[in-house]
C-alpha atoms as a PDB file:
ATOM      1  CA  UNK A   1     -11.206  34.222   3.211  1.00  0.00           C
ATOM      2  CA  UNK A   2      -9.642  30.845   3.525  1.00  0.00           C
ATOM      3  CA  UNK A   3     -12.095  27.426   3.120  1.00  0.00           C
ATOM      4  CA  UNK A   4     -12.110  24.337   4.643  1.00  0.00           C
ATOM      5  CA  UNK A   5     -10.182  22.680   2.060  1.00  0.00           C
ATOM      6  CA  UNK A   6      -7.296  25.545   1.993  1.00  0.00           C
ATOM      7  CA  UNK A   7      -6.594  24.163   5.379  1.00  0.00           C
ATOM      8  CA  UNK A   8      -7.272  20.504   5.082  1.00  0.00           C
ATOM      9  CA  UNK A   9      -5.858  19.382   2.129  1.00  0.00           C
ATOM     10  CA  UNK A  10      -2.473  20.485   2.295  1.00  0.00           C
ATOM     11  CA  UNK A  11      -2.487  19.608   5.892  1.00  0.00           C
ATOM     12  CA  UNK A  12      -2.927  15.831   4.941  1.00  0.00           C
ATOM     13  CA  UNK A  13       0.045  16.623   2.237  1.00  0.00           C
ATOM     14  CA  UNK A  14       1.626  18.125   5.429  1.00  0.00           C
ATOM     15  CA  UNK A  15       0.957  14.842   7.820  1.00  0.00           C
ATOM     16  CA  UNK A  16       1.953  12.673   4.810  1.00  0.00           C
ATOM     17  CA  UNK A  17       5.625  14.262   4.292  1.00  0.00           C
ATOM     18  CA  UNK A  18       5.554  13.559   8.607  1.00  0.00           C
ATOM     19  CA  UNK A  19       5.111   9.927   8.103  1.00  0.00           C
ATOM     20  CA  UNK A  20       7.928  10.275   5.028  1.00  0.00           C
ATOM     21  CA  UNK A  21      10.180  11.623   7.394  1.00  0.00           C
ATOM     22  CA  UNK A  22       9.502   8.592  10.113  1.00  0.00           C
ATOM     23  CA  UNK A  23       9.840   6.249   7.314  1.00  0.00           C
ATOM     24  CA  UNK A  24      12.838   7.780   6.340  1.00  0.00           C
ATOM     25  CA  UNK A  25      14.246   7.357   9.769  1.00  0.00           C
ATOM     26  CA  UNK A  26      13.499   3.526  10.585  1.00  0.00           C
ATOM     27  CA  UNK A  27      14.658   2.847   6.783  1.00  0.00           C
ATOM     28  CA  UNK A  28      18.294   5.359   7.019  1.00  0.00           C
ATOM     29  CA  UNK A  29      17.947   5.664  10.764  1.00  0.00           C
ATOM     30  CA  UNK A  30      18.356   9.381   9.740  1.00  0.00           C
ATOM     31  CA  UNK A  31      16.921  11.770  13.041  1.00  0.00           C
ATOM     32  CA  UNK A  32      15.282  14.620  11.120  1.00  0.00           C
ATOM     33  CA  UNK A  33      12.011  15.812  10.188  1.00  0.00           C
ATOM     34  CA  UNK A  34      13.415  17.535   6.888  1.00  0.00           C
ATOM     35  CA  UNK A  35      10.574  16.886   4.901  1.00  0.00           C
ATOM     36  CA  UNK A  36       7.796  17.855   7.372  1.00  0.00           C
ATOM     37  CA  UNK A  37       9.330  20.959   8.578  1.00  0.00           C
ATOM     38  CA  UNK A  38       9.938  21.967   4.644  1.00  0.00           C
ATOM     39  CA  UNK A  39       6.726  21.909   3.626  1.00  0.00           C
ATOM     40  CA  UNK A  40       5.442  22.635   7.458  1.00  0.00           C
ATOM     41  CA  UNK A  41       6.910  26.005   6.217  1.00  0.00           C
ATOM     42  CA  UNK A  42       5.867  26.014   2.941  1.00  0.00           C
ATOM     43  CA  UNK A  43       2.397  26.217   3.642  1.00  0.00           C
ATOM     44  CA  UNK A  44       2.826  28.733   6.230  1.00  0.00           C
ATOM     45  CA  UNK A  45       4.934  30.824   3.664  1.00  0.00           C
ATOM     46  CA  UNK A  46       2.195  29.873   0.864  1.00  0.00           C
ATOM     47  CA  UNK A  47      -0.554  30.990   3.608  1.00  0.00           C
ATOM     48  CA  UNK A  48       1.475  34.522   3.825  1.00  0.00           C
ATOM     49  CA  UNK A  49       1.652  34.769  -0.381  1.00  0.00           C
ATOM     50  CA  UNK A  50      -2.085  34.420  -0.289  1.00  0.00           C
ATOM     51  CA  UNK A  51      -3.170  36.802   2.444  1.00  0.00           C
ATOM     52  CA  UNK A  52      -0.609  39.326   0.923  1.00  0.00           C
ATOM     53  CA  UNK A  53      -1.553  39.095  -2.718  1.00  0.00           C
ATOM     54  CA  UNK A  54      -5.267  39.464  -1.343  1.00  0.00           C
ATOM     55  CA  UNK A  55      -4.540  42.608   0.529  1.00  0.00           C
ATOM     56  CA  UNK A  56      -2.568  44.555  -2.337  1.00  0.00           C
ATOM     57  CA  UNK A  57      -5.204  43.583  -5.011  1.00  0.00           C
ATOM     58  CA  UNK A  58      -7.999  44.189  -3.076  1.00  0.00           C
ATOM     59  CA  UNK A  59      -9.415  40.820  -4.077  1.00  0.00           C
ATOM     60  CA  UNK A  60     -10.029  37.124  -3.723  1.00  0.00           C
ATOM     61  CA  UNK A  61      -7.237  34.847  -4.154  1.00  0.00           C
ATOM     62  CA  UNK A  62      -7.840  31.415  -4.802  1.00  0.00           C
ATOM     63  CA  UNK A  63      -5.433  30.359  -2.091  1.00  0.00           C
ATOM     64  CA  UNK A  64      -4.379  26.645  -3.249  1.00  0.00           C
ATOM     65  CA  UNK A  65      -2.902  29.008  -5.974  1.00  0.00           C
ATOM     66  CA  UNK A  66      -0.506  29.698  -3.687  1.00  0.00           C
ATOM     67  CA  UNK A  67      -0.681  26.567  -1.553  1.00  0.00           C
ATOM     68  CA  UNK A  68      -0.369  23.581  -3.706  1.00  0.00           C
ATOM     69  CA  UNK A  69       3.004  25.021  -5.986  1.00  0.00           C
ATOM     70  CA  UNK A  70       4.929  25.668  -2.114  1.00  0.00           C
ATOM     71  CA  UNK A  71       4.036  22.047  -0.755  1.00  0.00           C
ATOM     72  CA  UNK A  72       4.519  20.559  -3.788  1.00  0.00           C
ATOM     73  CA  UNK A  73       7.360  21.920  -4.877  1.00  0.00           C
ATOM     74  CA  UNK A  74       9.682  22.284  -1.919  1.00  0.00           C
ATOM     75  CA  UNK A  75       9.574  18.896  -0.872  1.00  0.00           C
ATOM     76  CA  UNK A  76      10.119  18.102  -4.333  1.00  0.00           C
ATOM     77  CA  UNK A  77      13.269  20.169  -4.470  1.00  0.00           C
ATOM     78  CA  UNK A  78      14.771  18.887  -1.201  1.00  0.00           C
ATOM     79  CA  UNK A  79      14.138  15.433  -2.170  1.00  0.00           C
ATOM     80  CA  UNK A  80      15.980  16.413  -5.318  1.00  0.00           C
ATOM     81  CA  UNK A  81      19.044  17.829  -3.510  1.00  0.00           C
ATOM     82  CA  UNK A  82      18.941  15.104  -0.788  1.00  0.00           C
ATOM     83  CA  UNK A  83      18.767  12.279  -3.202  1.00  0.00           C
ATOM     84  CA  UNK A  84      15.344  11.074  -1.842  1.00  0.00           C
ATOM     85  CA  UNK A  85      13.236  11.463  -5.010  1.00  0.00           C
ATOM     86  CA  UNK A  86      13.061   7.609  -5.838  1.00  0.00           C
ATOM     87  CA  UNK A  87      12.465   6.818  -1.975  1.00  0.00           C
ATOM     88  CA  UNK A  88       9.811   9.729  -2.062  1.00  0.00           C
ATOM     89  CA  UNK A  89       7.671   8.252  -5.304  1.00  0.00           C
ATOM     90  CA  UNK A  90       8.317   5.059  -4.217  1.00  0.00           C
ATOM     91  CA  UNK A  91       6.900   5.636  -0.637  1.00  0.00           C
ATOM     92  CA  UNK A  92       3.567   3.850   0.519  1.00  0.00           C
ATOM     93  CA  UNK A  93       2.002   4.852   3.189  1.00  0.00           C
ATOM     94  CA  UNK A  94      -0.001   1.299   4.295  1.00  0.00           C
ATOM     95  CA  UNK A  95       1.867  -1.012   1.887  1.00  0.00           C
ATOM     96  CA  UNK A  96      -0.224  -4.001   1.059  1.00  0.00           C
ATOM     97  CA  UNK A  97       1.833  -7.695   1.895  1.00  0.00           C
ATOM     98  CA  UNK A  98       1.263 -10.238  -0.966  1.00  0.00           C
ATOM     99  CA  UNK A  99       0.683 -13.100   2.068  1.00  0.00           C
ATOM    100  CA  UNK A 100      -2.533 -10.986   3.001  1.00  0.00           C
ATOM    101  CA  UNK A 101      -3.664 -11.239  -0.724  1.00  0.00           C
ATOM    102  CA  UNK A 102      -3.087 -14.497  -1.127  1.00  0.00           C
ATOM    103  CA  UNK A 103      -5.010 -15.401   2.240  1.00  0.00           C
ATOM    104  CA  UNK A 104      -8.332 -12.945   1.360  1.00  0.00           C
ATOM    105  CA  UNK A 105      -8.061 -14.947  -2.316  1.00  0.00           C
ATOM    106  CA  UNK A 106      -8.355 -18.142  -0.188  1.00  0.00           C
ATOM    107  CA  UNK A 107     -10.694 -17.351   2.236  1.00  0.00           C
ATOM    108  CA  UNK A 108     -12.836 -15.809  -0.923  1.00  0.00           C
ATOM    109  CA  UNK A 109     -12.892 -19.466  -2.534  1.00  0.00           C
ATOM    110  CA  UNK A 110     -13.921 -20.759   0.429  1.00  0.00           C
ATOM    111  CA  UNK A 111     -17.046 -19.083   0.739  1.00  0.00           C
END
């Protein structure tokens, strides 16, 4: 039986490689979703490996066993092959602009 956080979790990791990929194209103006539709398919794959093992054994499977090695580690790997592994470790989601920290300092000594 699956939990919540078998699905949620890696689908955040899932959404995150998404916003990789449109980061990737405004940056490289590349036109792909490589990322997202590697580790799309990883967890689905991962899901499979889980459900699988748990039917042959005949018992539970902790399924981010399965789950966390696939998304983590095919992304990984294509950012490897692709060339992408600075951009990917590098990548920020929401990053922070120093102007906006400089202006909340300011408006902080005001107060």
């Amino acid at each position: 039986m699956l939990g919540l956080g078998d699905i949620v979790i890696p689908g955040i990791f899932v959404a995150l490689m998404l916003r990789f990929d449109t980061h990737l194209q405004e940056k490289l103006k590349r036109r792909t979703n490589w990322y997202f539709n590697a580790t799309f398919l990883a967890y689905f794959l991962g899901l499979v490996a889980t459900i699988v093992v748990m039917h042959v054994f005949k018992h539970a499977q902790p399924a981010l066993l399965y789950l966390v090695p696939a998304c983590l580690g095919i992304p990984l790997l294509l950012a490897l092959v692709k060339g992408d592994l600075r951009e990917m470790f590098a990548y920020e989601d929401h990053p922070v602009d120093p102007a906006e920290i400089a202006a909340a300092k300011q408006s902080k000594k005001t107060e």
